[in-house]
PDB file of N, CA and C in Angstrom:
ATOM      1  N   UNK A   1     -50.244  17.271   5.788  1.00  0.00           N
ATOM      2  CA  UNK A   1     -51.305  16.517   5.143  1.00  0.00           C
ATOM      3  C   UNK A   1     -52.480  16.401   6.109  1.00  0.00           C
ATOM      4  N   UNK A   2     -53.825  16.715   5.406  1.00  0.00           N
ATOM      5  CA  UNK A   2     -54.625  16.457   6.367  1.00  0.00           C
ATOM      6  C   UNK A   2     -54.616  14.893   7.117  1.00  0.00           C
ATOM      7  N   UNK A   3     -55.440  15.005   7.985  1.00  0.00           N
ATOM      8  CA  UNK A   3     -55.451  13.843   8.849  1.00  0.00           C
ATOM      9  C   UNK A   3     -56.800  12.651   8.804  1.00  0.00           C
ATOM     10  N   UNK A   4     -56.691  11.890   7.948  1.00  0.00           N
ATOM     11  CA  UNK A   4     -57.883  11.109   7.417  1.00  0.00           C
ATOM     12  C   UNK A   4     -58.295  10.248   8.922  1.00  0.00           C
ATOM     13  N   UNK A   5     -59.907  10.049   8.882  1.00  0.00           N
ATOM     14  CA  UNK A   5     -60.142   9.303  10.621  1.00  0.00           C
ATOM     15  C   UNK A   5     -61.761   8.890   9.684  1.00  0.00           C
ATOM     16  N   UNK A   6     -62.146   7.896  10.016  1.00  0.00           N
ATOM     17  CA  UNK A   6     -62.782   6.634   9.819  1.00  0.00           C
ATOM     18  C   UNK A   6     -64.286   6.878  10.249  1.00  0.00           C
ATOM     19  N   UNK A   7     -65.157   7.157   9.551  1.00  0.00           N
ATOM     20  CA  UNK A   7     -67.085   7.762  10.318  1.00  0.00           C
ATOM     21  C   UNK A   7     -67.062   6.272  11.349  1.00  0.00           C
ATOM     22  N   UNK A   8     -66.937   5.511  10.203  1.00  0.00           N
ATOM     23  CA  UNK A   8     -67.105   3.753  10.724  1.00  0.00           C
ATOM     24  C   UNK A   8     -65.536   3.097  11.082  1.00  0.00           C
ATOM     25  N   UNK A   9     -65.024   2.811  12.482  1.00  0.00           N
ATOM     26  CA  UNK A   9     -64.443   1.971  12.513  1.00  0.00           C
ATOM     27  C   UNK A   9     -63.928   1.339  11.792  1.00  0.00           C
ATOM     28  N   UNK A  10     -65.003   0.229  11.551  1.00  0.00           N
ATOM     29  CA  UNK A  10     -65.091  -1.097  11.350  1.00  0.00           C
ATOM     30  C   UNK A  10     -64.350  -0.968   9.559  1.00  0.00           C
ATOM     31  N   UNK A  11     -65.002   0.139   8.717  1.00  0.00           N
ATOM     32  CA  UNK A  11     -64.572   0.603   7.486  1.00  0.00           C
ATOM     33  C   UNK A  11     -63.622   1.381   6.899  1.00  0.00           C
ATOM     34  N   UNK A  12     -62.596   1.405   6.943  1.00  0.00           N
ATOM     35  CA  UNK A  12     -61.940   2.742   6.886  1.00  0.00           C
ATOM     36  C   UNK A  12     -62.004   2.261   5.208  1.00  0.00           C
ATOM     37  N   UNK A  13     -61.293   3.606   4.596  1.00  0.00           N
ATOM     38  CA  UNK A  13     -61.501   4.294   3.457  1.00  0.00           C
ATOM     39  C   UNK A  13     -60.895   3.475   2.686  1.00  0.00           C
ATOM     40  N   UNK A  14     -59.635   2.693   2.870  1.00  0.00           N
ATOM     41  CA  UNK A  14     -59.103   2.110   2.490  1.00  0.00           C
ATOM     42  C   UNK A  14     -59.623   0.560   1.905  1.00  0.00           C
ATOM     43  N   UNK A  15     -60.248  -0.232   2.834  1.00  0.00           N
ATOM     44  CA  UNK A  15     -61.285  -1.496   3.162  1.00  0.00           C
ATOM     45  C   UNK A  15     -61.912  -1.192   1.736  1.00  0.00           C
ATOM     46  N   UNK A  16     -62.610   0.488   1.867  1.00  0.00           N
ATOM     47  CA  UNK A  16     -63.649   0.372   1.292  1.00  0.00           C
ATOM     48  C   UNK A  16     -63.450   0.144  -0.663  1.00  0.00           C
ATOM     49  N   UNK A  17     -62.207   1.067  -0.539  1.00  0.00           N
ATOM     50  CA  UNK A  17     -61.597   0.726  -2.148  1.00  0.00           C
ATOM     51  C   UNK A  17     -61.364  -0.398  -2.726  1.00  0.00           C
ATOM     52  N   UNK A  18     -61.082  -1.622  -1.879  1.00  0.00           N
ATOM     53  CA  UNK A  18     -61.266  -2.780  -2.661  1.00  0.00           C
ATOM     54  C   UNK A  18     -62.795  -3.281  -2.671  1.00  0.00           C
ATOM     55  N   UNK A  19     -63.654  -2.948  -2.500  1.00  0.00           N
ATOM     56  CA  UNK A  19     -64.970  -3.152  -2.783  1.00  0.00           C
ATOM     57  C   UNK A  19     -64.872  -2.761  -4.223  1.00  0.00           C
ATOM     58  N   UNK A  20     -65.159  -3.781  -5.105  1.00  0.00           N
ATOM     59  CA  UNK A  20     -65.700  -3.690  -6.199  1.00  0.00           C
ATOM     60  C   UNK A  20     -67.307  -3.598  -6.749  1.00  0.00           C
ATOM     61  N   UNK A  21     -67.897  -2.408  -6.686  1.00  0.00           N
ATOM     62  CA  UNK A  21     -68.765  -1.840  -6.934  1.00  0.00           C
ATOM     63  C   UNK A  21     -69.143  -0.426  -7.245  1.00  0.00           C
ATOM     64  N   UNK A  22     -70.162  -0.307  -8.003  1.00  0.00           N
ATOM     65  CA  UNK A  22     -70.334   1.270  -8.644  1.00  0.00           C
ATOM     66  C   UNK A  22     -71.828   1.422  -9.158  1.00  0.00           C
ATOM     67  N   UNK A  23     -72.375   2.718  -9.409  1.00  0.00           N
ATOM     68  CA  UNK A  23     -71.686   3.712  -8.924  1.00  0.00           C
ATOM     69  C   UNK A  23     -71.562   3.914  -7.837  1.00  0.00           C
ATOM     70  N   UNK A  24     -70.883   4.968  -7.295  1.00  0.00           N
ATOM     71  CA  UNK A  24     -70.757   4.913  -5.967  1.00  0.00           C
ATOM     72  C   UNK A  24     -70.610   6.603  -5.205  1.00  0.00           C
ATOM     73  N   UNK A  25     -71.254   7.043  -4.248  1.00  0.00           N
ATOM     74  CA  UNK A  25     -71.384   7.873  -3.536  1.00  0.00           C
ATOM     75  C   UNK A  25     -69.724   8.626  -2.810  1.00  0.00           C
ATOM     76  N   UNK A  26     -69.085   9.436  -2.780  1.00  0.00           N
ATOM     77  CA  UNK A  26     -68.027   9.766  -1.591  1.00  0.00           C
ATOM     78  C   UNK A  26     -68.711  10.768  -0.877  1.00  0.00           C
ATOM     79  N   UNK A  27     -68.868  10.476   0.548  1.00  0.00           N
ATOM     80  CA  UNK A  27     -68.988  12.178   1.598  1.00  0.00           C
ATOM     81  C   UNK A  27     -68.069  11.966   2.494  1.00  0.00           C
ATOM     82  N   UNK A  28     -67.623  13.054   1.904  1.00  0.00           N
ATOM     83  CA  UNK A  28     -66.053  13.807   2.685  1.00  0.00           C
ATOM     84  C   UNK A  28     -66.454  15.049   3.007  1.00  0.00           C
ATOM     85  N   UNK A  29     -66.643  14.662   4.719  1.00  0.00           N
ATOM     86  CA  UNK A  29     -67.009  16.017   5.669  1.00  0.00           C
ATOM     87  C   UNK A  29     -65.327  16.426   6.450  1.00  0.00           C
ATOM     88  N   UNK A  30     -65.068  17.223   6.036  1.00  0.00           N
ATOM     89  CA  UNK A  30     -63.953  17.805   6.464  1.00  0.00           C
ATOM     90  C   UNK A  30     -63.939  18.402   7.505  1.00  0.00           C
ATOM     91  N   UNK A  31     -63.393  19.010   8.773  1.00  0.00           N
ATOM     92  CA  UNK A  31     -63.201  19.997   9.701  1.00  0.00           C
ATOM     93  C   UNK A  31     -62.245  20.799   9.348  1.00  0.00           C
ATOM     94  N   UNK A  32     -62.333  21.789   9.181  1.00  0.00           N
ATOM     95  CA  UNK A  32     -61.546  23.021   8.545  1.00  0.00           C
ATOM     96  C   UNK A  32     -61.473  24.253   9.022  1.00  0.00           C
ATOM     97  N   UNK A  33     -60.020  24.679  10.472  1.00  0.00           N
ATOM     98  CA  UNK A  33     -60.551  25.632  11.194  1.00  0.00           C
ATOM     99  C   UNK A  33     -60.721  27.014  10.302  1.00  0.00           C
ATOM    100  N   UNK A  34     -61.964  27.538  10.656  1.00  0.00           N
ATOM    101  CA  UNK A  34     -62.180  28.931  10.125  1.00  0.00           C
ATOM    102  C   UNK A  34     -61.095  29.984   9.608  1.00  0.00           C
ATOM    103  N   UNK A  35     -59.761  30.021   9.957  1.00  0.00           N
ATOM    104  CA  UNK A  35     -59.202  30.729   9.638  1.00  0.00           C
ATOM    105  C   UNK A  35     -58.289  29.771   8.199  1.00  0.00           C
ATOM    106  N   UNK A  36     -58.770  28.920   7.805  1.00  0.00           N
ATOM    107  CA  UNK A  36     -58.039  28.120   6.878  1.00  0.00           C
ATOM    108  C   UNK A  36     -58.944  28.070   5.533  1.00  0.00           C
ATOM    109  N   UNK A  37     -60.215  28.405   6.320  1.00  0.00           N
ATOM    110  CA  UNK A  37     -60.859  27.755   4.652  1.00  0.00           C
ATOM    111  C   UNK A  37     -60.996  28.264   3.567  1.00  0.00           C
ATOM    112  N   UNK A  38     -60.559  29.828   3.295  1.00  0.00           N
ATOM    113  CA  UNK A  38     -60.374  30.047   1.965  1.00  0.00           C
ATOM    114  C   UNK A  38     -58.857  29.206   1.167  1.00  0.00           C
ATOM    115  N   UNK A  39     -58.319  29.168   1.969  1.00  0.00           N
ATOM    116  CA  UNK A  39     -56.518  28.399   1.718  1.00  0.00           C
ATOM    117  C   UNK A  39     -57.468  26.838   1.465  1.00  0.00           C
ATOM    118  N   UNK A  40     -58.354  26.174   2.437  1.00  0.00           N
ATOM    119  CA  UNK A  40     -58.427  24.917   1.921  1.00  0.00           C
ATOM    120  C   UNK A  40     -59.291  24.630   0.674  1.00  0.00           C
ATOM    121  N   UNK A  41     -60.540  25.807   0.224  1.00  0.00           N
ATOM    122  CA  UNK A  41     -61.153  25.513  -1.049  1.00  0.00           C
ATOM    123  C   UNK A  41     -60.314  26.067  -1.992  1.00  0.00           C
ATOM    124  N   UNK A  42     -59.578  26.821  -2.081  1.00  0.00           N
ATOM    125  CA  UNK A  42     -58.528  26.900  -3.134  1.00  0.00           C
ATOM    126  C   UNK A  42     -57.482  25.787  -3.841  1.00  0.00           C
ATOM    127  N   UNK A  43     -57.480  25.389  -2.515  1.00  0.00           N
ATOM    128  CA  UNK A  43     -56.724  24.135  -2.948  1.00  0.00           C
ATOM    129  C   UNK A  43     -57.519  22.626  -3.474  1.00  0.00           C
ATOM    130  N   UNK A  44     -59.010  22.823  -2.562  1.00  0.00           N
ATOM    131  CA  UNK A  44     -59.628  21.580  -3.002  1.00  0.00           C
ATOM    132  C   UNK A  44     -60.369  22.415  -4.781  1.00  0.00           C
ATOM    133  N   UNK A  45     -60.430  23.364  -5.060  1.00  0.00           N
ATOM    134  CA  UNK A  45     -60.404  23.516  -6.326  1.00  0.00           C
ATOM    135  C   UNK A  45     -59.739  22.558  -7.452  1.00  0.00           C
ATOM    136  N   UNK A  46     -58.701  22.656  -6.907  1.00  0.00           N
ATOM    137  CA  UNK A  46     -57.336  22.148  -7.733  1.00  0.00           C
ATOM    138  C   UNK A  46     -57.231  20.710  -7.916  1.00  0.00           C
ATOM    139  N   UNK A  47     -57.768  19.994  -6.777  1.00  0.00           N
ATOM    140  CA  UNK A  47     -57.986  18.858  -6.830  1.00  0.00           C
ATOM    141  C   UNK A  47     -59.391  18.322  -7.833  1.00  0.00           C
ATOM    142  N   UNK A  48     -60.635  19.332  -7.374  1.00  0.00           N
ATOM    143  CA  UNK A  48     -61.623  19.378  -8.191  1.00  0.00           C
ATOM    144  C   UNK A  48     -61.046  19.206  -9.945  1.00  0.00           C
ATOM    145  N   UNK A  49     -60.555  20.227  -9.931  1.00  0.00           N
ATOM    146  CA  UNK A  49     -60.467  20.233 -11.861  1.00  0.00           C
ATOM    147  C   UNK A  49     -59.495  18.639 -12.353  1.00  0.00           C
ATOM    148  N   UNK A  50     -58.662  18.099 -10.921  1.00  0.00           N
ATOM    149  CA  UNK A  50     -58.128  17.035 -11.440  1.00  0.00           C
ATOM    150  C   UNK A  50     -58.850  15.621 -11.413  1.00  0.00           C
ATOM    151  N   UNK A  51     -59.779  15.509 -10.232  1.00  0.00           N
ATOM    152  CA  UNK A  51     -60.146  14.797 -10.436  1.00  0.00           C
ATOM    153  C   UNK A  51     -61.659  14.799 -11.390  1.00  0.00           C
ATOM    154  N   UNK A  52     -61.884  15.722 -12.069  1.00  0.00           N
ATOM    155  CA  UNK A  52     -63.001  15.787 -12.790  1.00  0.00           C
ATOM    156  C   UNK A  52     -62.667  15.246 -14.579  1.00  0.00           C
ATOM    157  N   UNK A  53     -61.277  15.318 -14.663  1.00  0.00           N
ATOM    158  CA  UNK A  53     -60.520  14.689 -15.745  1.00  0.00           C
ATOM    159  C   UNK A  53     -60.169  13.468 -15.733  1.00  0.00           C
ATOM    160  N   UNK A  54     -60.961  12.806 -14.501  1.00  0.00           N
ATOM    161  CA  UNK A  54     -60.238  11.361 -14.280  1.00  0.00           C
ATOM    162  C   UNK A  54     -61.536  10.462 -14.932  1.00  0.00           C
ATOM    163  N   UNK A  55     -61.126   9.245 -15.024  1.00  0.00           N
ATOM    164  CA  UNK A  55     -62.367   8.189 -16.267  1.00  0.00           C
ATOM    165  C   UNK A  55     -63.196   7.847 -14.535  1.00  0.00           C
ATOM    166  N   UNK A  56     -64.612   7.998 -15.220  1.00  0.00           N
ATOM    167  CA  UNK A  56     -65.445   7.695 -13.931  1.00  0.00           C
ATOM    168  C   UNK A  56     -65.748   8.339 -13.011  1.00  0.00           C
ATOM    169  N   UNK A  57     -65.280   9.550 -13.230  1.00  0.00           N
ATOM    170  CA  UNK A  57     -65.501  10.733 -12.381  1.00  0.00           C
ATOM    171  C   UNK A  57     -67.260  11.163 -13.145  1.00  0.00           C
ATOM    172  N   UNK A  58     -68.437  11.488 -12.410  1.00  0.00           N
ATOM    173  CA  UNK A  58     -69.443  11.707 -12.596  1.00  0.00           C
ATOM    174  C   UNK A  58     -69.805  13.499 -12.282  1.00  0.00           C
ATOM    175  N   UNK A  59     -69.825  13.512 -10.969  1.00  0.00           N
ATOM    176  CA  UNK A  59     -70.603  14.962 -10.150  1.00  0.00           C
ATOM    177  C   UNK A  59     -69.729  15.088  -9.245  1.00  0.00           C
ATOM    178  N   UNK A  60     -69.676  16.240  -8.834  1.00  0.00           N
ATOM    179  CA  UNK A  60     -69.303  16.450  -7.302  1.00  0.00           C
ATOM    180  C   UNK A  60     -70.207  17.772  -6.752  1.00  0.00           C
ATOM    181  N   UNK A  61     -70.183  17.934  -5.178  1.00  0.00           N
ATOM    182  CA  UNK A  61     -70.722  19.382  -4.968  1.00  0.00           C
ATOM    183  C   UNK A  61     -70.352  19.279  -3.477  1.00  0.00           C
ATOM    184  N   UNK A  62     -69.911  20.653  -2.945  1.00  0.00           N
ATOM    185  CA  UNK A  62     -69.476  20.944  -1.969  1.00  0.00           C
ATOM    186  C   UNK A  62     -70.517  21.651  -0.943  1.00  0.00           C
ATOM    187  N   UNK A  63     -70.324  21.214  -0.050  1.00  0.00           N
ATOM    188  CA  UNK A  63     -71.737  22.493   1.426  1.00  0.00           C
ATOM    189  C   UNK A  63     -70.596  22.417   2.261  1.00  0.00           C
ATOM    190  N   UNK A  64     -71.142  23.422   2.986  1.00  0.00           N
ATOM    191  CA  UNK A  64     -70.284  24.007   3.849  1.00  0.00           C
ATOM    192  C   UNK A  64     -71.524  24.059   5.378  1.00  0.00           C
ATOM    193  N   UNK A  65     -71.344  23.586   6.085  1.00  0.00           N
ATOM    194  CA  UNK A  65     -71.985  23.578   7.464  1.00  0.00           C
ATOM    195  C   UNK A  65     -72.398  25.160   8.225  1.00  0.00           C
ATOM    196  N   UNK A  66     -74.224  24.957   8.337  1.00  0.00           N
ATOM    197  CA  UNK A  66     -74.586  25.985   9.004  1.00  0.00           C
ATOM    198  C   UNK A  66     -74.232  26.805  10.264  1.00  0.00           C
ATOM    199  N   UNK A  67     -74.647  27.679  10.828  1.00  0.00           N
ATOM    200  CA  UNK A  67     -74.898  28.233  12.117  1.00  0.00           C
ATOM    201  C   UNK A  67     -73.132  28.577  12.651  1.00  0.00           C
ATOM    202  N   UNK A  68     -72.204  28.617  11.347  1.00  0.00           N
ATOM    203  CA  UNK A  68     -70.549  28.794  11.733  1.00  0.00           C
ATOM    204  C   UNK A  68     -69.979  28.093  12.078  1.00  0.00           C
ATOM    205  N   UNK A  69     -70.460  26.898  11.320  1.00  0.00           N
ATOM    206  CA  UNK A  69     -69.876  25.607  11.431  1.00  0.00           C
ATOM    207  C   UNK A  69     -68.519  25.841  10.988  1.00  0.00           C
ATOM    208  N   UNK A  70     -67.916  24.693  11.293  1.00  0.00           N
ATOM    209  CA  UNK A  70     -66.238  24.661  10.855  1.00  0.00           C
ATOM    210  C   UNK A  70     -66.364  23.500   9.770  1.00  0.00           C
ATOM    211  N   UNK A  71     -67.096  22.543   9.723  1.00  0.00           N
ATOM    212  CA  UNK A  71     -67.474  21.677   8.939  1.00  0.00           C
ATOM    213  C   UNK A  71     -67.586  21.884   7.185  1.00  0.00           C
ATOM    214  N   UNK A  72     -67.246  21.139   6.388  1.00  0.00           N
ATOM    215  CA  UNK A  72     -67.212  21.560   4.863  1.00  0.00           C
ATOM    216  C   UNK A  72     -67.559  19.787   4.335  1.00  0.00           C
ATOM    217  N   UNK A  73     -68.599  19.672   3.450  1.00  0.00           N
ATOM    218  CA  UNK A  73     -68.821  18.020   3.223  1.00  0.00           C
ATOM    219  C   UNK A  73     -68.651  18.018   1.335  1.00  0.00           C
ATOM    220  N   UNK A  74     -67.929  17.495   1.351  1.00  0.00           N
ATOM    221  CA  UNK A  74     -67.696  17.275  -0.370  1.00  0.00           C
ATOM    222  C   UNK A  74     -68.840  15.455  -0.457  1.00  0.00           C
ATOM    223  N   UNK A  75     -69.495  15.731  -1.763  1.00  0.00           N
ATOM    224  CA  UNK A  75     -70.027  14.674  -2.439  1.00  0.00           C
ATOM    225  C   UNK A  75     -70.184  14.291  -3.565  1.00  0.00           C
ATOM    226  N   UNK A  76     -69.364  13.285  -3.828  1.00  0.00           N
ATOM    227  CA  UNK A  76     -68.974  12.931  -5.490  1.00  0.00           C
ATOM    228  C   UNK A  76     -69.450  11.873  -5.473  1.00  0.00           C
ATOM    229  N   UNK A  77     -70.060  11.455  -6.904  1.00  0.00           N
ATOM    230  CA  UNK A  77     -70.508  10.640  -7.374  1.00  0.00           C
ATOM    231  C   UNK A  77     -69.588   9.951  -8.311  1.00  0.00           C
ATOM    232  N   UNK A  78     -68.842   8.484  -8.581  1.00  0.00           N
ATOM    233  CA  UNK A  78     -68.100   7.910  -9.301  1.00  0.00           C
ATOM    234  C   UNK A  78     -68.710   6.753  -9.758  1.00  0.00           C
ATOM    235  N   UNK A  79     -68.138   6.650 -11.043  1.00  0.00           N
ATOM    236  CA  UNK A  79     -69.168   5.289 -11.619  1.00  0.00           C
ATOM    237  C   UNK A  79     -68.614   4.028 -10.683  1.00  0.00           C
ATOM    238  N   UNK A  80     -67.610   3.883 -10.230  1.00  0.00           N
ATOM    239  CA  UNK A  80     -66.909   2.847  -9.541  1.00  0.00           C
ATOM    240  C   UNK A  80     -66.084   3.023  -8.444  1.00  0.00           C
ATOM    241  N   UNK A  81     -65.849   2.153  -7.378  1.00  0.00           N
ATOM    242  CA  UNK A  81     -64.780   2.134  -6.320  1.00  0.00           C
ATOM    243  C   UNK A  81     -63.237   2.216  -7.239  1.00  0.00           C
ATOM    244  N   UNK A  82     -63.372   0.991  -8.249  1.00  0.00           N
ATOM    245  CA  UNK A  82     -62.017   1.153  -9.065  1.00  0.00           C
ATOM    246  C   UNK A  82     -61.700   2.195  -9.364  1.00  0.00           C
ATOM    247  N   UNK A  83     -62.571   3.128 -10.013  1.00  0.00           N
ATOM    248  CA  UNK A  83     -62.188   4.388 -10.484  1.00  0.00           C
ATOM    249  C   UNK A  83     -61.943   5.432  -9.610  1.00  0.00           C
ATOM    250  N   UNK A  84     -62.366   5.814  -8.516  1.00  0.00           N
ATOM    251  CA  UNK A  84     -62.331   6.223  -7.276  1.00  0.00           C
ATOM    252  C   UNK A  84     -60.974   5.757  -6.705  1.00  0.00           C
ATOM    253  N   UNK A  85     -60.452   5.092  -6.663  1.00  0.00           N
ATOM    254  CA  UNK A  85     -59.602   4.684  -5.798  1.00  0.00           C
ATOM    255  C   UNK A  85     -58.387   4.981  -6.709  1.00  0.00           C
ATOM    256  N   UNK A  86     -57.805   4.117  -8.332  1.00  0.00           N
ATOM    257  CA  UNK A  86     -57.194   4.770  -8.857  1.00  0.00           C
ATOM    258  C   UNK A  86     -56.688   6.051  -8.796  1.00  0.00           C
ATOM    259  N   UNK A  87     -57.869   6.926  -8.752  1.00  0.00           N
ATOM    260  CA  UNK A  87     -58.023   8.353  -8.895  1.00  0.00           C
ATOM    261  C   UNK A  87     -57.020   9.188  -8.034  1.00  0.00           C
ATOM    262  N   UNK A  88     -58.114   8.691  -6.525  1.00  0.00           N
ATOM    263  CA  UNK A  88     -57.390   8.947  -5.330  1.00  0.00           C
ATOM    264  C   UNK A  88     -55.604   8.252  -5.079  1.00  0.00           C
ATOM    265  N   UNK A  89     -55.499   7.600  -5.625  1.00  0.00           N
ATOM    266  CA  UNK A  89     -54.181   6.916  -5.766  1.00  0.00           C
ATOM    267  C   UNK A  89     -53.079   7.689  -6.582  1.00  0.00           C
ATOM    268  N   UNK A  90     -53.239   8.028  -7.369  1.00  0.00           N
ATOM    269  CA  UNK A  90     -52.786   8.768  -8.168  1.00  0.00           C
ATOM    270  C   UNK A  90     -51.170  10.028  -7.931  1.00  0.00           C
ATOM    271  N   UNK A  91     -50.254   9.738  -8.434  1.00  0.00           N
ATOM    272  CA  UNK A  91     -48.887  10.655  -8.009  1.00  0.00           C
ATOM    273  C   UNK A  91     -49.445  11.862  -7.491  1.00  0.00           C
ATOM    274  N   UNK A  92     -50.417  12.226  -8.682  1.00  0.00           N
ATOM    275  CA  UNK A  92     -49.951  13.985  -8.675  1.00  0.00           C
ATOM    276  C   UNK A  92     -51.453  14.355  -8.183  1.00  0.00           C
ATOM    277  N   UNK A  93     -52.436  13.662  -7.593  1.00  0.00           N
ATOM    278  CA  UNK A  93     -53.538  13.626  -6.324  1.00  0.00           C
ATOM    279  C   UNK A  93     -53.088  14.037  -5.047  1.00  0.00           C
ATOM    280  N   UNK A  94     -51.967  12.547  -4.924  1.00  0.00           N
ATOM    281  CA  UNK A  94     -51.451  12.369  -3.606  1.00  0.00           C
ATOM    282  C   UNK A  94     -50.413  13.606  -3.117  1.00  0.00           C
ATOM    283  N   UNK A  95     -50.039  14.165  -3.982  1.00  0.00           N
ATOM    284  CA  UNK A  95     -49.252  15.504  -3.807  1.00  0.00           C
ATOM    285  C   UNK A  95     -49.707  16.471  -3.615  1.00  0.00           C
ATOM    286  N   UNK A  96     -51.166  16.859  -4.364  1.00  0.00           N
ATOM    287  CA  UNK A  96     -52.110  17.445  -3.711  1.00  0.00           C
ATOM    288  C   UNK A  96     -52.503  17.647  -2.622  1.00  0.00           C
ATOM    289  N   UNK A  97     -53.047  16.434  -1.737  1.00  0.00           N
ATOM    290  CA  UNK A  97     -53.199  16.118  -0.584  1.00  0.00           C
ATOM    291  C   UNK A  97     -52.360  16.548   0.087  1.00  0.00           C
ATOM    292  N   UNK A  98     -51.180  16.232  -0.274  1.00  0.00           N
ATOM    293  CA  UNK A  98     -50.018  16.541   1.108  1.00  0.00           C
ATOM    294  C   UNK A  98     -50.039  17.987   1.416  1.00  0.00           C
ATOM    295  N   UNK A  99     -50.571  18.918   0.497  1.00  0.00           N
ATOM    296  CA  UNK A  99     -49.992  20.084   0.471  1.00  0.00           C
ATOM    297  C   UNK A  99     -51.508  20.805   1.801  1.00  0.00           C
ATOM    298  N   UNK A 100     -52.173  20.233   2.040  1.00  0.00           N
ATOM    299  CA  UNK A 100     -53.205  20.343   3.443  1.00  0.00           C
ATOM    300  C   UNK A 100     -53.133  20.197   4.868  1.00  0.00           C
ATOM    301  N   UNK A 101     -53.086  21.223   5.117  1.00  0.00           N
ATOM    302  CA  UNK A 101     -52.683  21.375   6.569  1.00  0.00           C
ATOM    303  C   UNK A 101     -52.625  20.322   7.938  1.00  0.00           C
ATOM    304  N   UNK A 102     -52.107  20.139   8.515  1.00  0.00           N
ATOM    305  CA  UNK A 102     -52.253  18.987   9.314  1.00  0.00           C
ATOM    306  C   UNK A 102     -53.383  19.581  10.398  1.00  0.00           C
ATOM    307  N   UNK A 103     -53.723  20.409  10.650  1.00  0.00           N
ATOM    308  CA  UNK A 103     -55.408  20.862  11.459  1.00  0.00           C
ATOM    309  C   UNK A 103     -56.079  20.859  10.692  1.00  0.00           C
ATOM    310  N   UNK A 104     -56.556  19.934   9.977  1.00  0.00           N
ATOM    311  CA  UNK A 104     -57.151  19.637   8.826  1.00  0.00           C
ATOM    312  C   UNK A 104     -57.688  18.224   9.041  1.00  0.00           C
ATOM    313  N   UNK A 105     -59.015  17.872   9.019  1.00  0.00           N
ATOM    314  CA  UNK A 105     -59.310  16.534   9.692  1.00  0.00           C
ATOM    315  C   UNK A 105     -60.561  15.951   8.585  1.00  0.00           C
ATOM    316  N   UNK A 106     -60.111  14.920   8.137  1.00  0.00           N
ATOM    317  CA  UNK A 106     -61.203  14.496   6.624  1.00  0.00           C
ATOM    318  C   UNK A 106     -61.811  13.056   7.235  1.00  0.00           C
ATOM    319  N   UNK A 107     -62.857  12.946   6.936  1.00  0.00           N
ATOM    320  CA  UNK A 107     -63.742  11.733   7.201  1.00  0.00           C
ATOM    321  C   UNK A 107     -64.305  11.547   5.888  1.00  0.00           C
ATOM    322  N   UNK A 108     -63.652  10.184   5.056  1.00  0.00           N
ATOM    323  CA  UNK A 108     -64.386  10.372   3.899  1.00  0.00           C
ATOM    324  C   UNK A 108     -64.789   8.654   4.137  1.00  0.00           C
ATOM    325  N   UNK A 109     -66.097   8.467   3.173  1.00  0.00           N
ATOM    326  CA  UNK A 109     -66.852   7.385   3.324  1.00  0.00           C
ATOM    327  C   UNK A 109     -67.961   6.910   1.976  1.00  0.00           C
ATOM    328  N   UNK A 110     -67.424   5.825   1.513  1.00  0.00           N
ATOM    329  CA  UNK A 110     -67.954   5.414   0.527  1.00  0.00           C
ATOM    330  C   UNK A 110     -69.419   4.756   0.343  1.00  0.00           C
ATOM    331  N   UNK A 111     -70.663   5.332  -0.002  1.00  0.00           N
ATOM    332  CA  UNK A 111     -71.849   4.975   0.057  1.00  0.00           C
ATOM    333  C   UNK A 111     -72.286   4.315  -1.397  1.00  0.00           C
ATOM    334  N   UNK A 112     -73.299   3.553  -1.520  1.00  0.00           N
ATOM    335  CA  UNK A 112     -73.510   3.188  -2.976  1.00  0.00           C
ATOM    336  C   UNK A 112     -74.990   3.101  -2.245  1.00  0.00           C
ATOM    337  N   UNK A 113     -76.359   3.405  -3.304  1.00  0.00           N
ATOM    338  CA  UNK A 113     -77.631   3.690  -3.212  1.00  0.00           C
ATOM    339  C   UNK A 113     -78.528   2.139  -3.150  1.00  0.00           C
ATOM    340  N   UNK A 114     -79.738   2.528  -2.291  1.00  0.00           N
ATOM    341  CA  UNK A 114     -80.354   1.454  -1.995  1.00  0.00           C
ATOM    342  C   UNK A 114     -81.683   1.937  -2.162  1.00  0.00           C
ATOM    343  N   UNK A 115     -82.349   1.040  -2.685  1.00  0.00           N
ATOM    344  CA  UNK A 115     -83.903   1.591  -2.383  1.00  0.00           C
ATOM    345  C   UNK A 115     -84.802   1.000  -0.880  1.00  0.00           C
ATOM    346  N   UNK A 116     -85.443   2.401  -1.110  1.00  0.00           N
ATOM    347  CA  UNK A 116     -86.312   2.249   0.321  1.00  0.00           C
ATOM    348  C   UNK A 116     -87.804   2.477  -0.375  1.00  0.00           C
TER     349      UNK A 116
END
């Protein structure tokens, strides 16, 4: 299973799911060594089509980091933390997940929009 690690300390991913609020932003910048990442978007495919069937699921879109980066940043948009978190909670998600390599390193982090 990949290895989930915290942008913010103070927040981990977990904290952030009981925040009740929406919509809400996910960027999940992954590290994904080069010789893995066709094996890891194949698989985050799979997760894609499941969680795109889930209630509150909005957008997602994937980049992949310049200049041969090892870096890959997923960003989904969910109407809610509830729904988001459910989601991610989920039996046959969490089985998903497991099936990701342990050199596999995810930083995911829940944003919701502010005006400037």
């Amino acid at each position: 299973m990949a290895k989930l690690q915290s942008l913010d300390p103070h927040t981990p991913i977990f904290a952030q799911f009981k925040e009740k609020t929406g919509p809400i932003v996910l960027a999940n910048t992954f590290f994904v060594p080069k010789e893995r990442t066709e094996a890891f978007l194949a698989l985050f495919r799979r997760q894609t089509e499941f969680m795109k069937a889930q209630p509150g699921f909005v957008s997602l879109q994937m980049h992949t980091g310049t200049a041969d980066s090892q870096l890959l940043m997923n960003v989904a948009v969910w109407e809610s933390t509830e729904a988001l978190a459910t989601a991610f909670g989920s039996p046959e998600f969490q089985r998903m997940a497991a099936e990701f390599p342990d050199d596999i390193v995810s930083y995911p982090h829940i944003f919701e929009q502010i005006d400037v």
